[in-house]
PDB file of N, CA and C in Angstrom:
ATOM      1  N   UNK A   1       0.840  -1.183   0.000  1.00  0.00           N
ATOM      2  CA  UNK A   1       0.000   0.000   0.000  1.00  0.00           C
ATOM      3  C   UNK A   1       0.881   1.241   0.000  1.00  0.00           C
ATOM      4  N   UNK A   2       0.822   1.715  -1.056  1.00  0.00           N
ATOM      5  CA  UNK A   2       1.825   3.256  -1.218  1.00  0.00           C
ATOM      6  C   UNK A   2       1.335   4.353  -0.951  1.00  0.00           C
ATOM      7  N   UNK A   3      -0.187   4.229  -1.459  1.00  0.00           N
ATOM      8  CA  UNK A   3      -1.052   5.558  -0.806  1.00  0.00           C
ATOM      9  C   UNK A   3      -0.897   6.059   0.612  1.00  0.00           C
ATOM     10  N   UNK A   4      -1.772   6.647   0.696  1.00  0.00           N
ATOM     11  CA  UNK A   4      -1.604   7.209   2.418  1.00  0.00           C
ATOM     12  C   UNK A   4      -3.058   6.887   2.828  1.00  0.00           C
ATOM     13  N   UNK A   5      -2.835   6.617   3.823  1.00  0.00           N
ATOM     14  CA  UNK A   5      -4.546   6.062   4.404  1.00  0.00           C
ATOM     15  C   UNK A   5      -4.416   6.893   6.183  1.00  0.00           C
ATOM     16  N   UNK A   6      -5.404   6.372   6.784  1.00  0.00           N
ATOM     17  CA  UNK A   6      -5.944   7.008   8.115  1.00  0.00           C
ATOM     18  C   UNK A   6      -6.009   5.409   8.673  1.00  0.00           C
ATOM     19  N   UNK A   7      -4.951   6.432   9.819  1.00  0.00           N
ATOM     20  CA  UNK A   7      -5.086   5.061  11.342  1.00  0.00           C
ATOM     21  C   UNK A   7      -5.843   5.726  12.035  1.00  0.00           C
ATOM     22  N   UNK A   8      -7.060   4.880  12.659  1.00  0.00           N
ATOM     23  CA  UNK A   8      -7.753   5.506  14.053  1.00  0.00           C
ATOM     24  C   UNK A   8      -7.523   4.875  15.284  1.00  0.00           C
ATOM     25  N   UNK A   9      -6.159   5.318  15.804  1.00  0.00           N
ATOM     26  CA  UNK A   9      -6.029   4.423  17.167  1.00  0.00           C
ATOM     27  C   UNK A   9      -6.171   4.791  18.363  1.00  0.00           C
ATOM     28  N   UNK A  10      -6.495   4.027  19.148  1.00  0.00           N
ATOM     29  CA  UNK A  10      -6.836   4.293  20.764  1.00  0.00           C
ATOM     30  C   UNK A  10      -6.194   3.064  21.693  1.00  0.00           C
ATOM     31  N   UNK A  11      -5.511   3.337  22.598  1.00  0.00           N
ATOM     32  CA  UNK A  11      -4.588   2.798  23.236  1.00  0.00           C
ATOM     33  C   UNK A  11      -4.904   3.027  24.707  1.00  0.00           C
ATOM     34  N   UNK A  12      -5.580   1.737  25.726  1.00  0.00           N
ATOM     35  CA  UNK A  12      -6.265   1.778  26.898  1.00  0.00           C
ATOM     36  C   UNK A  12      -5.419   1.296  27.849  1.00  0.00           C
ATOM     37  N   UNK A  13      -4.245   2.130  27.936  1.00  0.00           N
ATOM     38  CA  UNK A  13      -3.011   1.207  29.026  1.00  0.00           C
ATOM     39  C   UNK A  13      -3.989   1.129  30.313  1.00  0.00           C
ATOM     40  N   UNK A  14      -3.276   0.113  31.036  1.00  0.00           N
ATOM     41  CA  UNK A  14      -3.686   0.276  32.573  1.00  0.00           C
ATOM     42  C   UNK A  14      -2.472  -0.430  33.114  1.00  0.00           C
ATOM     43  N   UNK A  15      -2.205   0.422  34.585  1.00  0.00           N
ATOM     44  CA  UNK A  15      -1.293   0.491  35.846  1.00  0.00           C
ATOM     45  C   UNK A  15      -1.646   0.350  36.864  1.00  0.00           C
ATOM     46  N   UNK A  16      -0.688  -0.416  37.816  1.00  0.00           N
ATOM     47  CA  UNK A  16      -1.265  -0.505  39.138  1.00  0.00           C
ATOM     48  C   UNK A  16      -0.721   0.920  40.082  1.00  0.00           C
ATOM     49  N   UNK A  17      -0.040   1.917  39.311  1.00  0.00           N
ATOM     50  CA  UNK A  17       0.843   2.841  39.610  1.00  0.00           C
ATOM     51  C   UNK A  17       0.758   3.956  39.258  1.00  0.00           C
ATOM     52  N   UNK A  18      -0.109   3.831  37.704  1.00  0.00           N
ATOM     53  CA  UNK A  18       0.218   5.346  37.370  1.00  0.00           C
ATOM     54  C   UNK A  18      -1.279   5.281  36.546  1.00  0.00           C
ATOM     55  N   UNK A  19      -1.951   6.826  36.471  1.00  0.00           N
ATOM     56  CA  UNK A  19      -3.231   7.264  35.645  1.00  0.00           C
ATOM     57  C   UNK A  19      -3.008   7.208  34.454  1.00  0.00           C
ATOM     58  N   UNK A  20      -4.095   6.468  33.822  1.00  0.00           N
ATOM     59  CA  UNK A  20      -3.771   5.708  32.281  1.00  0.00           C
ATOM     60  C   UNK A  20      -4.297   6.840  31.346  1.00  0.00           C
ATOM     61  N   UNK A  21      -4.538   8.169  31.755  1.00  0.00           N
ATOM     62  CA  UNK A  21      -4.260   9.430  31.364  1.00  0.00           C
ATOM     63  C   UNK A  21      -2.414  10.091  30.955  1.00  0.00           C
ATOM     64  N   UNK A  22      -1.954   9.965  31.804  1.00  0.00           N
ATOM     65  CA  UNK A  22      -0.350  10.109  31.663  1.00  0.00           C
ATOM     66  C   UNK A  22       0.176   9.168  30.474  1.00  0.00           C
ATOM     67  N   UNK A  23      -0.392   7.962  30.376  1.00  0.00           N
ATOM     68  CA  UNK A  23       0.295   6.932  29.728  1.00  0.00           C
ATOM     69  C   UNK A  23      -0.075   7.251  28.625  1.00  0.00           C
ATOM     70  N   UNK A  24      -1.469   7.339  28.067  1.00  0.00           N
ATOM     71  CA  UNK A  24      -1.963   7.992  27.106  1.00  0.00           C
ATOM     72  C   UNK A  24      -1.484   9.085  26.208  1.00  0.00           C
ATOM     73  N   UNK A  25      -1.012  10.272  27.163  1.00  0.00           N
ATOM     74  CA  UNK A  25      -0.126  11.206  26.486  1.00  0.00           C
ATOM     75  C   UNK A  25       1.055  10.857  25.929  1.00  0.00           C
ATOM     76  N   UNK A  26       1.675  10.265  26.828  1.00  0.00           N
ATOM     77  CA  UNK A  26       2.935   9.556  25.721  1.00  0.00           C
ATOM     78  C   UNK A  26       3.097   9.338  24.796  1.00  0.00           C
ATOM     79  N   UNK A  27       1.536   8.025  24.382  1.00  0.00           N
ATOM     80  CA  UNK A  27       1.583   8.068  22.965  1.00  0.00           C
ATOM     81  C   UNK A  27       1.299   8.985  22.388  1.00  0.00           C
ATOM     82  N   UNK A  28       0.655  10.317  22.760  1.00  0.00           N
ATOM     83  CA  UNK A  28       0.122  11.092  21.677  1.00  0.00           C
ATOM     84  C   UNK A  28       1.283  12.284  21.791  1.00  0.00           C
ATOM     85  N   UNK A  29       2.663  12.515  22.489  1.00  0.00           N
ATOM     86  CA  UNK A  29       3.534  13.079  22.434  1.00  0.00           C
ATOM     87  C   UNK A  29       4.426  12.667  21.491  1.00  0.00           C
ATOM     88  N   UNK A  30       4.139  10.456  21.578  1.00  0.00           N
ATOM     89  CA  UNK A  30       4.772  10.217  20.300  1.00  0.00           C
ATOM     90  C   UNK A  30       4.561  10.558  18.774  1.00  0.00           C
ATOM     91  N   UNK A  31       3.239  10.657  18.528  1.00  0.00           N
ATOM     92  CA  UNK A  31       2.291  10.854  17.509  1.00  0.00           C
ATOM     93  C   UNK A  31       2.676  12.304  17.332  1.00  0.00           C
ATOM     94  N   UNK A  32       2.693  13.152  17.913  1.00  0.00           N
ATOM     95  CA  UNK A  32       2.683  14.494  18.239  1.00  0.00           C
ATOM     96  C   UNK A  32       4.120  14.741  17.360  1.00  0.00           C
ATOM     97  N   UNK A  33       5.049  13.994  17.108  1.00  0.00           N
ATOM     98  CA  UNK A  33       6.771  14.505  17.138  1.00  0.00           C
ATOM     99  C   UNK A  33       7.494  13.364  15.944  1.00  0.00           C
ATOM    100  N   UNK A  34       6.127  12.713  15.641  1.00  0.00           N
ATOM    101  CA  UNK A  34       6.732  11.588  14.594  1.00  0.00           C
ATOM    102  C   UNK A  34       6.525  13.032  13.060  1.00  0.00           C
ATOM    103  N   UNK A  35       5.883  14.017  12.595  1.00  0.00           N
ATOM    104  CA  UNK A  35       5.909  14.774  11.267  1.00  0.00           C
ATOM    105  C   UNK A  35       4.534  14.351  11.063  1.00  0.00           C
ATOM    106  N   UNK A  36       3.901  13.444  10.972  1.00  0.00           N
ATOM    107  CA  UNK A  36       3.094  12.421  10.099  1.00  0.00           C
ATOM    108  C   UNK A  36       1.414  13.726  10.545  1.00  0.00           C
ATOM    109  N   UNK A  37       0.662  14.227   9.909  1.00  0.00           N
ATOM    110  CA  UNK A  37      -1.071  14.755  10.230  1.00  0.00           C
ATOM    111  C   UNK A  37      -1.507  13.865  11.017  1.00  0.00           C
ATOM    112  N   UNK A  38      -1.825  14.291  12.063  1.00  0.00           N
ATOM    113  CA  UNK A  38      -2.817  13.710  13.116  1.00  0.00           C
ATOM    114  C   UNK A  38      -3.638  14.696  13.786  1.00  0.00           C
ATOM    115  N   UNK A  39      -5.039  14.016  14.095  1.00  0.00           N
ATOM    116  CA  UNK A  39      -6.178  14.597  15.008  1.00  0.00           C
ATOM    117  C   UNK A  39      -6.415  13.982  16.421  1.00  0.00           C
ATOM    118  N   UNK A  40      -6.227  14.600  17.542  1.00  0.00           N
ATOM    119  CA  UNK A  40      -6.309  13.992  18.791  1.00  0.00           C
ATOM    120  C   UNK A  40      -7.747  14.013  18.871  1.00  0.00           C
ATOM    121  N   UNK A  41      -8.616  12.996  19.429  1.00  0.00           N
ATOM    122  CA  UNK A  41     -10.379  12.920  19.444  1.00  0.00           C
ATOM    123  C   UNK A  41     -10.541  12.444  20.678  1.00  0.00           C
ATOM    124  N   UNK A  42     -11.687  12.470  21.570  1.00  0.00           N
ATOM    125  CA  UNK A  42     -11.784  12.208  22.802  1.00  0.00           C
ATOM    126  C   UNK A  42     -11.614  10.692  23.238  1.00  0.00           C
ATOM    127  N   UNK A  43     -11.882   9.521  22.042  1.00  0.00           N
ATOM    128  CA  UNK A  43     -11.617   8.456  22.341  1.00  0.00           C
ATOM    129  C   UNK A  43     -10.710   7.741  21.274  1.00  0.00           C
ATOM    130  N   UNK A  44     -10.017   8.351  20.261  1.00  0.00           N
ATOM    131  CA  UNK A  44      -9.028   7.801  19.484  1.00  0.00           C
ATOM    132  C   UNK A  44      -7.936   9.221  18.882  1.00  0.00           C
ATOM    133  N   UNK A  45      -6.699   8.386  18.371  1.00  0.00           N
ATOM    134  CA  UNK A  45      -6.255   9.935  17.660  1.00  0.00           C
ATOM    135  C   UNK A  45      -6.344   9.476  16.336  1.00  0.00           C
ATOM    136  N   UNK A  46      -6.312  10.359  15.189  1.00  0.00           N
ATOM    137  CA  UNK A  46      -6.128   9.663  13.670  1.00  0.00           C
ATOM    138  C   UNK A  46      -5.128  10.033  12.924  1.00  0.00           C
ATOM    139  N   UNK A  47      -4.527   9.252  12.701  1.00  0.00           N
ATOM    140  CA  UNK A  47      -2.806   9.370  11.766  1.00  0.00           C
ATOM    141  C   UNK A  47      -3.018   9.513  10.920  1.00  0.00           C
ATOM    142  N   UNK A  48      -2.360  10.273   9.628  1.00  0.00           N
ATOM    143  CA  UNK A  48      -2.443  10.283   8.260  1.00  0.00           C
ATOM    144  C   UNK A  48      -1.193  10.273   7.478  1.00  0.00           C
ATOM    145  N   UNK A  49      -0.596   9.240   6.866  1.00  0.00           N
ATOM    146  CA  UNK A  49       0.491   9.156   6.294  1.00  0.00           C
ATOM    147  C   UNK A  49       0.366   7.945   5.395  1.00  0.00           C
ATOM    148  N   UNK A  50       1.415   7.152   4.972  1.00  0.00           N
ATOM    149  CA  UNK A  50       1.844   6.161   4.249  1.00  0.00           C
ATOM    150  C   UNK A  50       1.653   5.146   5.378  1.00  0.00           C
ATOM    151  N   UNK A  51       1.162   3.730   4.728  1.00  0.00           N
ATOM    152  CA  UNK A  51       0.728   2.785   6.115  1.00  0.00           C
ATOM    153  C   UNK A  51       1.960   2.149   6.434  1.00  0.00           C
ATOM    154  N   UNK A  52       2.799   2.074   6.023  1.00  0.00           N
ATOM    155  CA  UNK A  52       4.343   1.775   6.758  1.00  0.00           C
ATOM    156  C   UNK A  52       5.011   2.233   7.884  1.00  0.00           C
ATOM    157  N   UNK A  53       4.754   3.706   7.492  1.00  0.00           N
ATOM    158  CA  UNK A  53       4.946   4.696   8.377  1.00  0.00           C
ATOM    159  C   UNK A  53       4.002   4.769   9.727  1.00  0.00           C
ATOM    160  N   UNK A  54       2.564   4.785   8.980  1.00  0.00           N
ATOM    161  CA  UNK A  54       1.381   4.693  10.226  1.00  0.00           C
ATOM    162  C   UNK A  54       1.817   3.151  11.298  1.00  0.00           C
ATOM    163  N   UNK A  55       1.630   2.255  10.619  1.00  0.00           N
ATOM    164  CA  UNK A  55       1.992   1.704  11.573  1.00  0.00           C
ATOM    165  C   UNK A  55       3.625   0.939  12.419  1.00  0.00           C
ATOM    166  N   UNK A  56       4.221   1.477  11.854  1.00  0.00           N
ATOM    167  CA  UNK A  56       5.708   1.673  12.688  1.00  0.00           C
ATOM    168  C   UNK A  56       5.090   2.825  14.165  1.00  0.00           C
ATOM    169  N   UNK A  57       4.331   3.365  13.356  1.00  0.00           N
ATOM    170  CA  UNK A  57       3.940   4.525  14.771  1.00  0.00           C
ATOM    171  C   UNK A  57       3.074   4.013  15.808  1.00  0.00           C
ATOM    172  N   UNK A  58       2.197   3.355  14.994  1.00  0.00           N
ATOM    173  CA  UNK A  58       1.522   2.258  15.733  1.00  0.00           C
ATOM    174  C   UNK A  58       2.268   1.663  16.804  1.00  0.00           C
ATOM    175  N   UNK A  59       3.327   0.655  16.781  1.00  0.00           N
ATOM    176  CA  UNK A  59       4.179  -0.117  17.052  1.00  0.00           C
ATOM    177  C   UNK A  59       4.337   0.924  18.459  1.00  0.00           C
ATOM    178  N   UNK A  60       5.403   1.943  18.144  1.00  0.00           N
ATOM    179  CA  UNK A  60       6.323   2.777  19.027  1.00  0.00           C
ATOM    180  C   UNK A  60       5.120   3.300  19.842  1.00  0.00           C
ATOM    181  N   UNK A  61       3.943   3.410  19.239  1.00  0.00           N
ATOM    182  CA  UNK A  61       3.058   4.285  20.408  1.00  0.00           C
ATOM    183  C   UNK A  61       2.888   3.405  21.810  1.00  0.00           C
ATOM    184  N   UNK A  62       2.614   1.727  21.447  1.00  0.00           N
ATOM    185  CA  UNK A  62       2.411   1.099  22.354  1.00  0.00           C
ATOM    186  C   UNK A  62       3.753   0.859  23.298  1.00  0.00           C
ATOM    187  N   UNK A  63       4.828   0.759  22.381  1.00  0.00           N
ATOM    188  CA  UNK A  63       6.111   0.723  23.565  1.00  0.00           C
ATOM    189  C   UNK A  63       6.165   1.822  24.246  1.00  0.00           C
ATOM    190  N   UNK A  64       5.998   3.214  23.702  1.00  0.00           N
ATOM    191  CA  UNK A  64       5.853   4.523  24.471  1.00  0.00           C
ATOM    192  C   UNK A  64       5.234   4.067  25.855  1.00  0.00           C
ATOM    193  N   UNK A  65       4.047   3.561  26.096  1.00  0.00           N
ATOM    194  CA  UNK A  65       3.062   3.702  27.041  1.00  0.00           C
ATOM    195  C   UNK A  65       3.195   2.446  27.811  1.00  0.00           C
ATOM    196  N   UNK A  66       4.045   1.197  27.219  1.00  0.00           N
ATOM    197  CA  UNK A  66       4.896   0.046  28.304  1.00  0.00           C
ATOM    198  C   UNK A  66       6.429   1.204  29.072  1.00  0.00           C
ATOM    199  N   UNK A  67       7.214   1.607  28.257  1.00  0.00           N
ATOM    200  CA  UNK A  67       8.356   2.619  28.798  1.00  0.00           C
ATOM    201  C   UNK A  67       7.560   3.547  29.726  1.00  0.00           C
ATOM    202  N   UNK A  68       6.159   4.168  29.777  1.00  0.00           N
ATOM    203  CA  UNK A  68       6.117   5.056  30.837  1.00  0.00           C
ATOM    204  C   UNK A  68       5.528   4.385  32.071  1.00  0.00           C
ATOM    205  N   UNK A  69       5.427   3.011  31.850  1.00  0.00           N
ATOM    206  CA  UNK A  69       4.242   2.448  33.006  1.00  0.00           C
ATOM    207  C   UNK A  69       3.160   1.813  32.950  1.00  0.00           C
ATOM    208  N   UNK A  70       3.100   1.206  31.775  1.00  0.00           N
ATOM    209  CA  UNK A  70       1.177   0.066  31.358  1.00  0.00           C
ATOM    210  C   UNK A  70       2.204  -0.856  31.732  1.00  0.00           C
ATOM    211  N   UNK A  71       1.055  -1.771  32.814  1.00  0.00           N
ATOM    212  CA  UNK A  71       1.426  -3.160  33.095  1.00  0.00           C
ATOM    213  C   UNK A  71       0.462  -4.238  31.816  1.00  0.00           C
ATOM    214  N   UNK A  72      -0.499  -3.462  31.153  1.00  0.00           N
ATOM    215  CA  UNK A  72      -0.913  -3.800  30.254  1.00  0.00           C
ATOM    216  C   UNK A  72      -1.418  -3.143  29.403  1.00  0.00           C
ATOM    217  N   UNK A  73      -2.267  -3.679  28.278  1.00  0.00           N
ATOM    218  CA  UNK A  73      -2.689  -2.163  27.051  1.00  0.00           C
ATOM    219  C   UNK A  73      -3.150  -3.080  26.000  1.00  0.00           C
ATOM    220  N   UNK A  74      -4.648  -2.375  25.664  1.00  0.00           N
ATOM    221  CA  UNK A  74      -5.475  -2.946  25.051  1.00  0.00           C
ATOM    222  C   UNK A  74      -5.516  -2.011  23.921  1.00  0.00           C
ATOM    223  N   UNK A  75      -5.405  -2.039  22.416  1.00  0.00           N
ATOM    224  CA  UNK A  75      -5.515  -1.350  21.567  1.00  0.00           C
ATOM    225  C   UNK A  75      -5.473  -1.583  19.930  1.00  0.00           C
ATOM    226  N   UNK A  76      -6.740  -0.959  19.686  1.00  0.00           N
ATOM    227  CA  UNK A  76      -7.650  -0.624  18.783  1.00  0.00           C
ATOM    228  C   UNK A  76      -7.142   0.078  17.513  1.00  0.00           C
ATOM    229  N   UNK A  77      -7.290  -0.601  16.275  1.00  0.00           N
ATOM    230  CA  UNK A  77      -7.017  -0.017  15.111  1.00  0.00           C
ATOM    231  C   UNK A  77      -7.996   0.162  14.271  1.00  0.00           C
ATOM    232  N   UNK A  78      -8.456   0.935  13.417  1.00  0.00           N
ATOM    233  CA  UNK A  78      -9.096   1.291  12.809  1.00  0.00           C
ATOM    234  C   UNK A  78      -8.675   1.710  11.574  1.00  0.00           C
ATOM    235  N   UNK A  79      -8.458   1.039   9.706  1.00  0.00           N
ATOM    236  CA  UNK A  79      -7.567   1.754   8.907  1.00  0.00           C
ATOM    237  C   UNK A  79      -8.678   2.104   7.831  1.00  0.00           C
ATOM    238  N   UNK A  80      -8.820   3.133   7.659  1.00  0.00           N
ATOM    239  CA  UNK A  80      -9.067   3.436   5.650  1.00  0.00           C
ATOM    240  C   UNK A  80      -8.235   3.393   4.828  1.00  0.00           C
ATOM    241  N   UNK A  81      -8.495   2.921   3.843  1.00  0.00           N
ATOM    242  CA  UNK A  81      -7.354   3.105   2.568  1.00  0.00           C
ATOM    243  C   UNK A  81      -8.137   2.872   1.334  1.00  0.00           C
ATOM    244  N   UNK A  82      -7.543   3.821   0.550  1.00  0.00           N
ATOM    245  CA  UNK A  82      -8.003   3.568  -0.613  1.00  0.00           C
ATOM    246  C   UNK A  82      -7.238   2.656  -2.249  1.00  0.00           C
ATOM    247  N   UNK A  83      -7.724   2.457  -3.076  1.00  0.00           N
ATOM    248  CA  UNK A  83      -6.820   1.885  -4.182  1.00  0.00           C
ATOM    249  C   UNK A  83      -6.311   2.867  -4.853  1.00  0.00           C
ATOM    250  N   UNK A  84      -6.725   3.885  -5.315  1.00  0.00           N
ATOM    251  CA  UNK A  84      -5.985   4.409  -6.526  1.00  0.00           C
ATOM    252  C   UNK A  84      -6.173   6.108  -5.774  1.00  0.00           C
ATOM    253  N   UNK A  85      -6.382   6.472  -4.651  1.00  0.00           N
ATOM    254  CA  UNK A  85      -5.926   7.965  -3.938  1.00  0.00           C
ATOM    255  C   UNK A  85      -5.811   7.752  -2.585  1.00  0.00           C
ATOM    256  N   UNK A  86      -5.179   8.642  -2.304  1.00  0.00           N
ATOM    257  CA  UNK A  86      -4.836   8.957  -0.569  1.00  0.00           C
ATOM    258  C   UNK A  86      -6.098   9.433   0.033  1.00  0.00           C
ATOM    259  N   UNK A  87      -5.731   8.422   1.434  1.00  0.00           N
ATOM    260  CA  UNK A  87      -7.258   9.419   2.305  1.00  0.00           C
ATOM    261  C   UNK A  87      -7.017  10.137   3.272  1.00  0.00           C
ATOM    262  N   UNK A  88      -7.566  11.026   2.842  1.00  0.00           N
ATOM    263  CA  UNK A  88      -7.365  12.467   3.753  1.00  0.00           C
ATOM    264  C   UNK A  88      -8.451  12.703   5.289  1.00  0.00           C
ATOM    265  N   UNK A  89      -7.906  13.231   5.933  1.00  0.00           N
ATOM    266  CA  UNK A  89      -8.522  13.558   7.121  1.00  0.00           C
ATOM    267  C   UNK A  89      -9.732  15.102   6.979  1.00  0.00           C
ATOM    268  N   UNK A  90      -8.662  15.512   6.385  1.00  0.00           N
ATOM    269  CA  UNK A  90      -9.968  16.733   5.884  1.00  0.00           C
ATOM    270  C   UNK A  90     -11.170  16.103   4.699  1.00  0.00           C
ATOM    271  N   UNK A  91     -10.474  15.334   4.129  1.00  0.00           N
ATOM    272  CA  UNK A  91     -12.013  14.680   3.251  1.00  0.00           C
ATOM    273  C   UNK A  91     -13.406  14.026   4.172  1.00  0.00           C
ATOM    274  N   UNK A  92     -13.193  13.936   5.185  1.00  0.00           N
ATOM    275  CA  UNK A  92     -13.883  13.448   6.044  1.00  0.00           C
ATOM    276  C   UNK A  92     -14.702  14.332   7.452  1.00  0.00           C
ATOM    277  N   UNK A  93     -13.220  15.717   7.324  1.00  0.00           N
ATOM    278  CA  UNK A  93     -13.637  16.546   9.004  1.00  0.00           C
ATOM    279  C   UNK A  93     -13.828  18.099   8.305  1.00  0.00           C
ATOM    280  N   UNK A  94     -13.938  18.023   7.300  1.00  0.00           N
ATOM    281  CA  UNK A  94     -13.555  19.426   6.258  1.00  0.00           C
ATOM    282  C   UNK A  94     -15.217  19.983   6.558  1.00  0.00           C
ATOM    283  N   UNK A  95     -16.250  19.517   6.516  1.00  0.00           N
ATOM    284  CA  UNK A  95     -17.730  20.041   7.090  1.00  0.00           C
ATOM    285  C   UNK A  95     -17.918  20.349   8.355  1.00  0.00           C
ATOM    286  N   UNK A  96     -16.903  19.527   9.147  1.00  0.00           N
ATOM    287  CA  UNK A  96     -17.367  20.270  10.540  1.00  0.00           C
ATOM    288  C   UNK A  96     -16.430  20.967  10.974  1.00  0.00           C
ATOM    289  N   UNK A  97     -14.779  21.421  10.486  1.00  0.00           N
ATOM    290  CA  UNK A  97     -14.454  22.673  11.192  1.00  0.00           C
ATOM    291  C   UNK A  97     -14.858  23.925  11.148  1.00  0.00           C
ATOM    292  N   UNK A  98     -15.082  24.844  11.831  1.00  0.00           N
ATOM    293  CA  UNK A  98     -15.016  25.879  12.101  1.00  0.00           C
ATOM    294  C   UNK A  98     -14.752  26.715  10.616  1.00  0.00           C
ATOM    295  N   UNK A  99     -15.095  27.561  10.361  1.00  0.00           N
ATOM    296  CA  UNK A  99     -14.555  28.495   9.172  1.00  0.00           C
ATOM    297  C   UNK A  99     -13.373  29.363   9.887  1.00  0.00           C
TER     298      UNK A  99
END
């Protein structure tokens, strides 16, 4: 897949130690610092890049959030892709932002 598609992931660490809020950010500090378009959403974030790339990020998001403290972590993928164009995040959120 060469196009670029949309990851919708959500990542539910849990600790006997630490708020699975903190752990959470991690990944999305990772997401945040990888280059790649992303939307943070109240129960997933959505990546937009090349799916090689998306999910290598995938990968690192979940070690992110074992390195800060999940004694475990349950998580959810969600991909679009298309055959012959890239899918965009604004093709989808472009009606409901804000002008």
């Amino acid at each position: 897949m060469e196009k670029q598609v949309n990851v919708a992931l959500q990542v539910l660490p849990s600790s006997d130690t630490k708020h699975s809020y903190t752990l959470v950010d991690e990944a999305i500090s990772l997401i945040q610092a990888s280059g790649l378009r992303y939307r943070v959403c109240p129960f997933e974030t959505v990546i937009e890049g090349p799916y090689d790339r998306v999910m290598e990020l995938v990968k690192q998001a979940q070690e992110a959030c074992y390195r800060a403290g999940a004694d475990k972590l349950m998580t959810y993928i969600k991909i679009q892709s298309a055959r012959d164009e890239d899918v965009c995040i604004e093709d989808k959120m472009a009606q409901y932002d804000a002008p």
